[in-house]
Protein backbone atom coordinates (compact mmCIF):
# COMPACT_ATOMS: atom_id res chain seq x y z
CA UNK A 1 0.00 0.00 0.00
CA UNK A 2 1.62 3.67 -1.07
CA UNK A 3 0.25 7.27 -0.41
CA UNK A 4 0.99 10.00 -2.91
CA UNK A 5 4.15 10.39 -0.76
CA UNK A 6 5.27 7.28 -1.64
CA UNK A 7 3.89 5.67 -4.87
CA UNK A 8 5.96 7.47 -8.00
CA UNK A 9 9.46 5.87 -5.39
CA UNK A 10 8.02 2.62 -4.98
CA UNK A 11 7.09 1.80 -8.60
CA UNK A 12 10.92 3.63 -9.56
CA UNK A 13 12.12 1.31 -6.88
CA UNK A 14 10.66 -1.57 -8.37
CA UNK A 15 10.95 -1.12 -11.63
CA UNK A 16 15.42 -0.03 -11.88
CA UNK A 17 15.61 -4.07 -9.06
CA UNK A 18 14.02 -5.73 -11.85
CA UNK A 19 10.90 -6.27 -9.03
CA UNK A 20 13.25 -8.14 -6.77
CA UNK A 21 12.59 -11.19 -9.08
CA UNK A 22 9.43 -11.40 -9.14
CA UNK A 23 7.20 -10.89 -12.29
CA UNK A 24 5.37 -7.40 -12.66
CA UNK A 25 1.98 -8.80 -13.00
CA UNK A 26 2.63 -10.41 -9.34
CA UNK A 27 2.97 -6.84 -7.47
CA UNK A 28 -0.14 -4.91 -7.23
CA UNK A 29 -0.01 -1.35 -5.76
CA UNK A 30 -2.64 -0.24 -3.88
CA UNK A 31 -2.55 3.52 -3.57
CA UNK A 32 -4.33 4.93 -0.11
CA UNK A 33 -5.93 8.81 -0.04
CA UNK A 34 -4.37 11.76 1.93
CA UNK A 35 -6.50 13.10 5.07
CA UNK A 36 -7.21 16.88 5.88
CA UNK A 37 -4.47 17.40 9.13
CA UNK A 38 -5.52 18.95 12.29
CA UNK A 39 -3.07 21.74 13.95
CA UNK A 40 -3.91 21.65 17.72
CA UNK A 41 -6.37 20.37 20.46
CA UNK A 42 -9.04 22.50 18.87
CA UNK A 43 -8.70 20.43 15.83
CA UNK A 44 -8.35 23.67 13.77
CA UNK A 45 -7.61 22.18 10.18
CA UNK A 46 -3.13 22.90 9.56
CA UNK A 47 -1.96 24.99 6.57
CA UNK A 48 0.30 23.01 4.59
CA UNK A 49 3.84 24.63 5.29
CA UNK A 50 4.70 25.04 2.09
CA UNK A 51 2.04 27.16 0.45
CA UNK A 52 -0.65 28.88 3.04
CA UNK A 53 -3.41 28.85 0.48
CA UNK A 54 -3.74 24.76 1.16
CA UNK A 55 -4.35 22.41 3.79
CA UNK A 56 -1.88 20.29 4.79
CA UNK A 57 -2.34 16.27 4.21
CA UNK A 58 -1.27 13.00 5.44
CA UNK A 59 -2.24 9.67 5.02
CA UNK A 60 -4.97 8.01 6.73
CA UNK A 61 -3.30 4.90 8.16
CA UNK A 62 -2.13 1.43 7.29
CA UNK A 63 -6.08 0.54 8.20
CA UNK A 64 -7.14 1.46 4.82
CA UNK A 65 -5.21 -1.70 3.32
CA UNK A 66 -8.98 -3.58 4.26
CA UNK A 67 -11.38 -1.21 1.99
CA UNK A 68 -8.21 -0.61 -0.62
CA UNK A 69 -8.33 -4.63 -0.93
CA UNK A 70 -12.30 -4.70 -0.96
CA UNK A 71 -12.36 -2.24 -3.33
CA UNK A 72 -9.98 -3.16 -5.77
CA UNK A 73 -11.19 -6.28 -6.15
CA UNK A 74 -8.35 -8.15 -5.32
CA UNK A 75 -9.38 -10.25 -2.29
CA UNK A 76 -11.85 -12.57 -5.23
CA UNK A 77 -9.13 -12.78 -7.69
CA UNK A 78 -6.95 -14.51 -4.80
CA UNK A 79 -9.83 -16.66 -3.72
CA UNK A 80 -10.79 -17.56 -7.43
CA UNK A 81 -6.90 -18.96 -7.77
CA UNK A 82 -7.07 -20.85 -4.72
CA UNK A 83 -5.30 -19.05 -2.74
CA UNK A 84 -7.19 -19.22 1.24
CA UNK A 85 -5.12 -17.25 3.65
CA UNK A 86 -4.14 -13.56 3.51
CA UNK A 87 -0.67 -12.39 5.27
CA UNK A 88 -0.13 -8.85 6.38
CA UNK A 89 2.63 -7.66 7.28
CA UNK A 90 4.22 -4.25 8.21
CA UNK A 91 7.37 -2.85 9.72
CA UNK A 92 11.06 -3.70 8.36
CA UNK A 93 11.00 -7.29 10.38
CA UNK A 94 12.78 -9.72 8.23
CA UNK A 95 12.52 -12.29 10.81
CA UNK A 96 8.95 -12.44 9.95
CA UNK A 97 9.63 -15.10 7.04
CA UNK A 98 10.95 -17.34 9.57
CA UNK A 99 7.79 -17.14 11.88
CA UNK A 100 5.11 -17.61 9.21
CA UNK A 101 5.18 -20.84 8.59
CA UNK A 102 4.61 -21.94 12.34
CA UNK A 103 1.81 -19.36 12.64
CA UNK A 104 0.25 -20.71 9.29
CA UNK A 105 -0.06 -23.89 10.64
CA UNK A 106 -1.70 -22.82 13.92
CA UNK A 107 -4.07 -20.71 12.24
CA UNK A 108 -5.01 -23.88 10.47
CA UNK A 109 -5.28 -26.15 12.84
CA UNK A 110 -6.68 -23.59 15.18
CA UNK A 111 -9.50 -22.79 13.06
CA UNK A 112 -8.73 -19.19 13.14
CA UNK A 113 -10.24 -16.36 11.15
CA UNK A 114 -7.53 -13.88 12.60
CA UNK A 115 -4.01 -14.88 13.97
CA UNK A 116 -1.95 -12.15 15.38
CA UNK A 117 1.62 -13.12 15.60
CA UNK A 118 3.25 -11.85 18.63
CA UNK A 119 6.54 -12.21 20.84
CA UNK A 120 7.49 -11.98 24.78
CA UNK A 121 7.62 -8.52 25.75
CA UNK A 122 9.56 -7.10 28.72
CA UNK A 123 7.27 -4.58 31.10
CA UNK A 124 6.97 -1.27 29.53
CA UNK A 125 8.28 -1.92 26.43
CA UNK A 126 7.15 0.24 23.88
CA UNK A 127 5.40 -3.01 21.79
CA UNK A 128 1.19 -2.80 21.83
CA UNK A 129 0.04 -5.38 24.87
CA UNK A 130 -2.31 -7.92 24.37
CA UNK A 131 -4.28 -8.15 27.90
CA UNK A 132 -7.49 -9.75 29.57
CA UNK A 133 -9.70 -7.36 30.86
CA UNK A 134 -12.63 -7.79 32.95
CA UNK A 135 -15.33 -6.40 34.62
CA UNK A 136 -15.83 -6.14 38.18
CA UNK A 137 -19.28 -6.99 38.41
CA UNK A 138 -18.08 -9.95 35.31
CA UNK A 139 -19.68 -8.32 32.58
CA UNK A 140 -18.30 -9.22 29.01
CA UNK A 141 -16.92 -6.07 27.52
CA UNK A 142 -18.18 -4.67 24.44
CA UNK A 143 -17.56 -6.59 21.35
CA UNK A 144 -16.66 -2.83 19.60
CA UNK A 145 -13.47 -3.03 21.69
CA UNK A 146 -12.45 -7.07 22.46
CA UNK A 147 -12.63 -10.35 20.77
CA UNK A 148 -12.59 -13.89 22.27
CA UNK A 149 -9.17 -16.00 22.05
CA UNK A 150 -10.78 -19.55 20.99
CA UNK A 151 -8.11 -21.46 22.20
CA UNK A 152 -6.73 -19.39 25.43
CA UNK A 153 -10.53 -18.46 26.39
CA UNK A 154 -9.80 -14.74 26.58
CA UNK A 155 -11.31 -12.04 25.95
CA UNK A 156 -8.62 -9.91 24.16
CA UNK A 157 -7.71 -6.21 23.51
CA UNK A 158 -4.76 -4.51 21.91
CA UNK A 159 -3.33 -1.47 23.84
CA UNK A 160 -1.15 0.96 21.79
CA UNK A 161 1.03 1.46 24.57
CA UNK A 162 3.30 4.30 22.87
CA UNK A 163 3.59 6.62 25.47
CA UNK A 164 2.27 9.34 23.51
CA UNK A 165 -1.30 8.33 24.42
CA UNK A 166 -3.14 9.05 27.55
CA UNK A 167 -5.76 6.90 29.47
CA UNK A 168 -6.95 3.65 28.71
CA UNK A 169 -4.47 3.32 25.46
CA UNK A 170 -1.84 3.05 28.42
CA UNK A 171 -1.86 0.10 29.84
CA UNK A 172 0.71 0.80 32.75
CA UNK A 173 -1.34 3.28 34.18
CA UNK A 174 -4.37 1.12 33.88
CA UNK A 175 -2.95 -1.35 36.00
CA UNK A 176 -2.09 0.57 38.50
CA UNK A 177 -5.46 1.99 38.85
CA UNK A 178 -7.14 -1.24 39.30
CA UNK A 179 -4.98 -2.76 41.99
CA UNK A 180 -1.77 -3.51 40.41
CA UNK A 181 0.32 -0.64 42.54
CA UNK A 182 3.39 -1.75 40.33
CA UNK A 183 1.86 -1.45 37.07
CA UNK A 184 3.34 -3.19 34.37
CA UNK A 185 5.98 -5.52 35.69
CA UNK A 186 7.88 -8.44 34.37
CA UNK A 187 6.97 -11.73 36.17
CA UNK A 188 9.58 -14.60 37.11
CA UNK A 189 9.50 -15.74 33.48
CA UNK A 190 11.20 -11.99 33.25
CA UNK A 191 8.78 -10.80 30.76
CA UNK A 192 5.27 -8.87 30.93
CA UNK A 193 2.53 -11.35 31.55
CA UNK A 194 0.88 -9.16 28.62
CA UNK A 195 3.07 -10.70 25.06
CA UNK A 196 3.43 -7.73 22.47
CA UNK A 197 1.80 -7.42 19.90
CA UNK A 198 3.99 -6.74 16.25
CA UNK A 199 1.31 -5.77 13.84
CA UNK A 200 1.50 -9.04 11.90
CA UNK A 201 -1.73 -10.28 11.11
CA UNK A 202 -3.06 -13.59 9.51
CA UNK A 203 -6.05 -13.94 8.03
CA UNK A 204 -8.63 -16.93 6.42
CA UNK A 205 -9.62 -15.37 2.69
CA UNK A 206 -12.94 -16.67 3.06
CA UNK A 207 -14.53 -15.14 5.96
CA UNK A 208 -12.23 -12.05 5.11
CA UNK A 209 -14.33 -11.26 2.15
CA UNK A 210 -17.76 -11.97 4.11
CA UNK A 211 -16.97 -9.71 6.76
CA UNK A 212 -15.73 -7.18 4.15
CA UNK A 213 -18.94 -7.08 1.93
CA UNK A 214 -20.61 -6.09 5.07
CA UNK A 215 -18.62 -3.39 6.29
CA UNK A 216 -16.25 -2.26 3.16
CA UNK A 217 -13.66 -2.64 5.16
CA UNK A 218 -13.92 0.47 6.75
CA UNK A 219 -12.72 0.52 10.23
CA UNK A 220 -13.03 3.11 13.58
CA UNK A 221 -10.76 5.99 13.52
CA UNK A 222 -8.85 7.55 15.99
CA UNK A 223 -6.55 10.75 16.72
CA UNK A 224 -3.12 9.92 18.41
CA UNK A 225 -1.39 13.38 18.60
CA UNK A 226 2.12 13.84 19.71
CA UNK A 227 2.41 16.59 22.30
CA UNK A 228 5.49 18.88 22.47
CA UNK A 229 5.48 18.07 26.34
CA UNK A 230 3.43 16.91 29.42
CA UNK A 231 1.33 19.84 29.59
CA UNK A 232 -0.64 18.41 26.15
CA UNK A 233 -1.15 21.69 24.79
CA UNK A 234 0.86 21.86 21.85
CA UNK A 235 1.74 19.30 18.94
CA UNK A 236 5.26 18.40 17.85
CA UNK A 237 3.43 18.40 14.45
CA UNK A 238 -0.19 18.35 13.05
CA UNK A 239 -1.91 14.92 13.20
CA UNK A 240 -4.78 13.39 11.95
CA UNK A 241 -8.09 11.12 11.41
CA UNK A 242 -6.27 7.44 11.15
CA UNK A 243 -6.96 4.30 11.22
CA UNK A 244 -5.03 0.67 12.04
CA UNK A 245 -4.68 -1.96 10.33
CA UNK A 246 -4.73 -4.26 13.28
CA UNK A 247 -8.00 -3.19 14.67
CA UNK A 248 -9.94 -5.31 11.72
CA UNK A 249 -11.00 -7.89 14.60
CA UNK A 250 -13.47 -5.27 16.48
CA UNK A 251 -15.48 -5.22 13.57
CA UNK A 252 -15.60 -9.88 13.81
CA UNK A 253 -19.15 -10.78 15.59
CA UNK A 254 -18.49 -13.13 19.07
CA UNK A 255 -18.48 -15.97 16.92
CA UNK A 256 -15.10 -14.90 14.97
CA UNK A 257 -12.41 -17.52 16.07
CA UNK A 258 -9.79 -15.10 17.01
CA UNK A 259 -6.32 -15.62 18.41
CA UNK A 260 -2.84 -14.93 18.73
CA UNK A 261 0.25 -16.49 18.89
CA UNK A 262 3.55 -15.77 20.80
CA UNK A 263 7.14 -16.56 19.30
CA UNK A 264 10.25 -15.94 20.56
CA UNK A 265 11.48 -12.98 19.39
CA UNK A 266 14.91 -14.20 18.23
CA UNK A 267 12.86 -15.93 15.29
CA UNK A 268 10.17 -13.52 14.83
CA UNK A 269 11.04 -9.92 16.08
CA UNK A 270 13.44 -7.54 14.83
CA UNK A 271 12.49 -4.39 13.18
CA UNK A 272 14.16 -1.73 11.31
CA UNK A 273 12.87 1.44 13.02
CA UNK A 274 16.00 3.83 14.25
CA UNK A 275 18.57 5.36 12.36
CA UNK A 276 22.42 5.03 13.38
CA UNK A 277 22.14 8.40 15.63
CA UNK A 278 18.94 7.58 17.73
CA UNK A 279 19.82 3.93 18.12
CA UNK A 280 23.18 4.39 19.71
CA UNK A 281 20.94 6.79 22.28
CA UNK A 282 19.27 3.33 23.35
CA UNK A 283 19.88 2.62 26.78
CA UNK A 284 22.53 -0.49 27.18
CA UNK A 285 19.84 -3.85 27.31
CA UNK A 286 17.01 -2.76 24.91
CA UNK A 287 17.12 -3.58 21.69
CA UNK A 288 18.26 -0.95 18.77
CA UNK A 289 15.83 -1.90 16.38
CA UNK A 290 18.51 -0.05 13.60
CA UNK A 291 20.01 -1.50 10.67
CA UNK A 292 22.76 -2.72 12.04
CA UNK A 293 20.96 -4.89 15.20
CA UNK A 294 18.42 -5.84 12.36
CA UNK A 295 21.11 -7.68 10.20
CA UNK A 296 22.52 -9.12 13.14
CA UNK A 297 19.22 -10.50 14.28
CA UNK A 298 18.88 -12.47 11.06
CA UNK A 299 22.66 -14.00 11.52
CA UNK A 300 21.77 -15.05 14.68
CA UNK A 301 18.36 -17.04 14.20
CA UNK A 302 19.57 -18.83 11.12
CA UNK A 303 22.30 -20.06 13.73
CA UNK A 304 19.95 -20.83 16.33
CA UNK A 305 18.21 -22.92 13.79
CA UNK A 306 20.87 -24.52 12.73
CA UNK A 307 21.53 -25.47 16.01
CA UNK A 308 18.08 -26.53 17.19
CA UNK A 309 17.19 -28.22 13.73
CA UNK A 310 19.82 -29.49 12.42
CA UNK A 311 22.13 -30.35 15.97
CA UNK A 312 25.06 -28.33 13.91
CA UNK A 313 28.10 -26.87 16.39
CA UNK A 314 28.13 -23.22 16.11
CA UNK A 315 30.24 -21.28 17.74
CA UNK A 316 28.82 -18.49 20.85
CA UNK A 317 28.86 -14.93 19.27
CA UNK A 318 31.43 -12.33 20.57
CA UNK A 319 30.30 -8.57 21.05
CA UNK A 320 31.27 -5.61 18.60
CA UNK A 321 30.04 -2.00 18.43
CA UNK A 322 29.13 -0.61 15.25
CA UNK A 323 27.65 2.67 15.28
CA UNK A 324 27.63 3.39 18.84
CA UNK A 325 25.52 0.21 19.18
CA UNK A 326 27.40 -3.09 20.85
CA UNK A 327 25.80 -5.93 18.67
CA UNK A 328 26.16 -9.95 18.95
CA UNK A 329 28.35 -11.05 16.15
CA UNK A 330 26.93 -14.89 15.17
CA UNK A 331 28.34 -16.37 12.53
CA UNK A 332 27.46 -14.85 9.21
CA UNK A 333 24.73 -17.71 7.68
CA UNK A 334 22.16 -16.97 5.39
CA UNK A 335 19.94 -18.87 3.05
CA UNK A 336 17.24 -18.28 0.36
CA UNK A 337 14.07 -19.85 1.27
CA UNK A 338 13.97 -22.32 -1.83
CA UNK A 339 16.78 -24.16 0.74
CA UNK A 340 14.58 -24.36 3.77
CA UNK A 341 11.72 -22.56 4.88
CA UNK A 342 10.72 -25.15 7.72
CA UNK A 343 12.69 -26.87 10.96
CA UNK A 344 12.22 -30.08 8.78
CA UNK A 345 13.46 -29.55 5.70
CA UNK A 346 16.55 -28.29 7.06
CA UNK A 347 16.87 -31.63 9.40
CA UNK A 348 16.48 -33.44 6.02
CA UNK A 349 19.26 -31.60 4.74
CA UNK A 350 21.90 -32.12 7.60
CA UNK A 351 23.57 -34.71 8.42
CA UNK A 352 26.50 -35.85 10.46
CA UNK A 353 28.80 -33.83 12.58
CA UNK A 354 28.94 -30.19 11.18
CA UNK A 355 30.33 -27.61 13.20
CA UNK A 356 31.00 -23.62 12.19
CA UNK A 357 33.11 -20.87 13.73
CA UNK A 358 32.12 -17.71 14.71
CA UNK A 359 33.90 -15.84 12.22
CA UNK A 360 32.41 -18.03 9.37
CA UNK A 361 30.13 -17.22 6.53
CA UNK A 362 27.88 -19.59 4.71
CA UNK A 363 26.21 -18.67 2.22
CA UNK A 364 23.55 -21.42 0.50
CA UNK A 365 22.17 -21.02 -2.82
CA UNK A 366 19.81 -23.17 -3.80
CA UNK A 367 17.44 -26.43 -3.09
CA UNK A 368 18.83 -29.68 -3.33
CA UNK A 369 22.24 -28.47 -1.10
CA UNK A 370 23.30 -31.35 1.71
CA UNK A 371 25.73 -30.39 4.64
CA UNK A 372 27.42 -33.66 5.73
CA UNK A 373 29.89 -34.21 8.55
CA UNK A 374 31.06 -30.20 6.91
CA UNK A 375 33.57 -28.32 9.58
CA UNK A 376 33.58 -24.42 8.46
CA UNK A 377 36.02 -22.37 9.40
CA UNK A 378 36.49 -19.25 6.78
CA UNK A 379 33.77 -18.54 4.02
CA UNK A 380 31.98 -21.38 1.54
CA UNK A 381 29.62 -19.68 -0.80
CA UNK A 382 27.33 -22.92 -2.45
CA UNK A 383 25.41 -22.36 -5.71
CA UNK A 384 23.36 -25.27 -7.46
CA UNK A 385 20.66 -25.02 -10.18
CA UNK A 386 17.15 -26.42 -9.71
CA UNK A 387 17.42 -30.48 -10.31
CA UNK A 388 20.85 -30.70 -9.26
CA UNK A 389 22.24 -32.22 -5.56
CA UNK A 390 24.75 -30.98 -4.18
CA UNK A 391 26.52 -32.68 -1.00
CA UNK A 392 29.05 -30.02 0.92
CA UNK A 393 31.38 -31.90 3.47
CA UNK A 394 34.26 -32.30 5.10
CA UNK A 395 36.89 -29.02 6.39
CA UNK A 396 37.08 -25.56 4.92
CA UNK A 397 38.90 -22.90 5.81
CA UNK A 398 40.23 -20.04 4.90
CA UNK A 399 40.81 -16.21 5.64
CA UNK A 400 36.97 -15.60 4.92
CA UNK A 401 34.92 -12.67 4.93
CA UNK A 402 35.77 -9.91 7.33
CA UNK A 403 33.43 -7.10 8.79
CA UNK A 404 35.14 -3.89 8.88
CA UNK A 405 33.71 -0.87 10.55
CA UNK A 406 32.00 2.02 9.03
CA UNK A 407 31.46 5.36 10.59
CA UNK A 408 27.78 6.79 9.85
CA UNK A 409 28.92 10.18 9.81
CA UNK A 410 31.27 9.19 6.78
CA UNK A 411 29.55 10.72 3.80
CA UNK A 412 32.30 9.09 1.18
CA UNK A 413 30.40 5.67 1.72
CA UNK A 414 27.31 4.61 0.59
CA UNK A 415 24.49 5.59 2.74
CA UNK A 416 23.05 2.11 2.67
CA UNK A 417 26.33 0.66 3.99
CA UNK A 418 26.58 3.98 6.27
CA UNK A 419 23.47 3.10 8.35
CA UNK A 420 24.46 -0.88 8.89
CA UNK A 421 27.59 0.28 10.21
CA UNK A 422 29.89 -1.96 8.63
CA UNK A 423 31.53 -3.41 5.35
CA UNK A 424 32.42 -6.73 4.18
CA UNK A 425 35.50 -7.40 3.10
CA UNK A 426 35.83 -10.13 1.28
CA UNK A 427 39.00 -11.40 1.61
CA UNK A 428 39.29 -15.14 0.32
CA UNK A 429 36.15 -17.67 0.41
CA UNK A 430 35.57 -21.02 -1.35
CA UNK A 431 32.82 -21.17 -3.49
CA UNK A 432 31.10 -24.63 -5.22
CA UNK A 433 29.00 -24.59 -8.09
């Protein structure tokens, strides 16, 4: 989904990476409409800043992707080709891929019209809570606001707990004014009892359109400005009428089978938010969320699953600070999904005792690819085309590929290589074809 800020740069985008590999006819644009912005608590409409003779305009929210999908038409042309689930998601999270799968199949055997994915989340985190809430004379809440958890026997709500919002979108200061004098605290698993929810939303097709035909797919809207300071009396900047994406569920009847389901967040959790600047202002514990914690993130659950899948010996990271930011250095491993997409397949494809160093790289490039009794100890970089096996084994080594640190303040390099933080150098590798 684009806006008019963002739709001329996506199709440009697109169109000079070849579509990333994918055909043309398999991206479909969906371009959302601008709202009138509102100025101050008055909601006196905002002159645009750059001519005073217009009102200024944003967009209205990643919750129009429902009536921008009824409306174009799209939603029957999936169904017609057999397609029956719908996948949304949002935010720079490449672990994402590795957590569908998993959710897929509890959605399925769940029964579930909506599954919202979501990961442990430490007490006050700034991550949208996903709480029980009750009445004190036991009255179920209204269904405008909650849905029922089939399988957990909840009654659910999502909190937007931002800290720019005030009353009950906070959920810290909710609990503390119904006998929690703590608020939000982490229990003794050392998270929140309340798992966060990350905005990544699966869907059954079917029911999808039903409930759409009914409704449009319009949902509520809301106004979450961001004040200047605690006095609430001036904006940072105008806001606006919005609407989110993840609040399609208040619009389900009782009957919707709605759920959620919690992943650890080294497989399923690691957004791209911060630049270099900001995230090196993170306090010491607490994740980045930058570039450079992002890629590291993905290095790190491919070696996790590697170890947990396919009982491979990989080697405990060592800490390094790019940009400000002190990051666990795993093993550089990466894969593209034809490989493995599931814990099986890659336990199919390993075999023996195979063991890699931290400062290895493997890099695995296509299906039929075999690691047997293989000890890694530089860079291997392994290609194959689609019918043919390939078997990898025995020791490699050599002076590999070595990260060298960038400075994001150096404006001779790259921007893109700038913000991660770091270079590869790519000093000697073996490579099998």
């Amino acid at each position: 989904m684009t806006s008019d800020d963002t739709h001329a740069r996506t199709i440009e985008l697109l169109e000079s990476n070849a579509y990333f590999g994918m055909e043309p006819s398999q991206v479909k644009l969906l371009k959302q409409e601008k709202v009138a912005c509102l100025d101050d608590n008055d909601a006196r409409l905002a002159v645009d800043p750059k001519s005073k003779y217009r009102i200024q305009t944003k967009p209205h929210g990643h919750g129009d992707v429902h009536s921008l999908l009824y409306s174009s038409g799209l939603l029957n042309i999936w169904y017609d080709a057999g397609l029956r689930w719908v996948l949304f998601f949002q935010d720079t999270n490449g672990l994402l891929f590795k957590a569908i799968p998993a959710a897929l199949g509890v959605s399925s055997s769940k029964l579930y019209d909506v599954n919202s994915l979501a990961v442990p989340r430490k007490a006050k985190e700034a991550i949208g809570g996903i709480t029980k809430l009750t009445h004190a004379d036991d009255k179920v809440l209204s269904p405008e606001c909650t849905f029922y958890n089939w399988d957990t026997k909840m009654i659910l709500f999502y909190w937007e707990d931002n800290g720019d919002q005030c009353g009950i979108h906070q959920l810290d200061p909710l609990l503390r004014a119904t006998g929690h004098p703590d608020g939000d605290v982490n229990c003794e698993t050392g998270y929140s009892p309340f798992p966060g929810n990350i905005n990544q939303l699966i869907l059954k097709l079917g029911p999808y359109i039903k409930e759409l035909t009914k409704t449009g797919g319009a949902i509520k809207e809301f106004v979450n400005p961001k004040y200047k300071d605690s006095s609430k009396t001036s904006f940072k900047s105008s806001t606006r009428l919005e609407c989110m994406m993840q609040d399609y569920p208040k619009t389900l009847p009782p009957s919707a089978r709605v759920g959620f389901t919690v992943m650890d967040a080294w497989l399923a959790y690691a957004p791209v938010k911060n630049n270099p600047e900001d995230a090196a202002k993170v306090p010491k514990g607490n994740p980045y969320h930058s570039a450079t914690s992002g890629e590291m993130a993905i290095y790190r659950a491919n070696s996790l699953i590697l170890r947990k899948a396919g009982g491979v010996q990989i080697d405990d990271p060592v800490q390094e600070v790019f940009n400000g930011q002190e990051v666990e250095v795993w093993p550089r491993i990466t894969w593209k999904p034809i490989w493995a997409v599931t814990f099986s397949e890659i336990k199919r494809k390993i075999s023996g005792s195979c063991s890699i160093s931290q400062r290895s790289t493997l890099v695995i490039k296509g299906c039929n690819i075999f690691l047997e009794d293989l000890s890694l100890d530089g860079t291997l970089v392994v290609n194959s085309v689609e019918d043919a096996e390939v078997k990898v084994g025995g020791v490699v080594q050599n002076k590999g590929w070595i990260l060298e640190k960038v400075d994001y303040k150096d404006t001779t390099v790259p921007e893109e290589v700038r913000t991660r933080g770091f270079r590869i150098n790519k000093v000697e590798q073996l490579e099998k074809n």
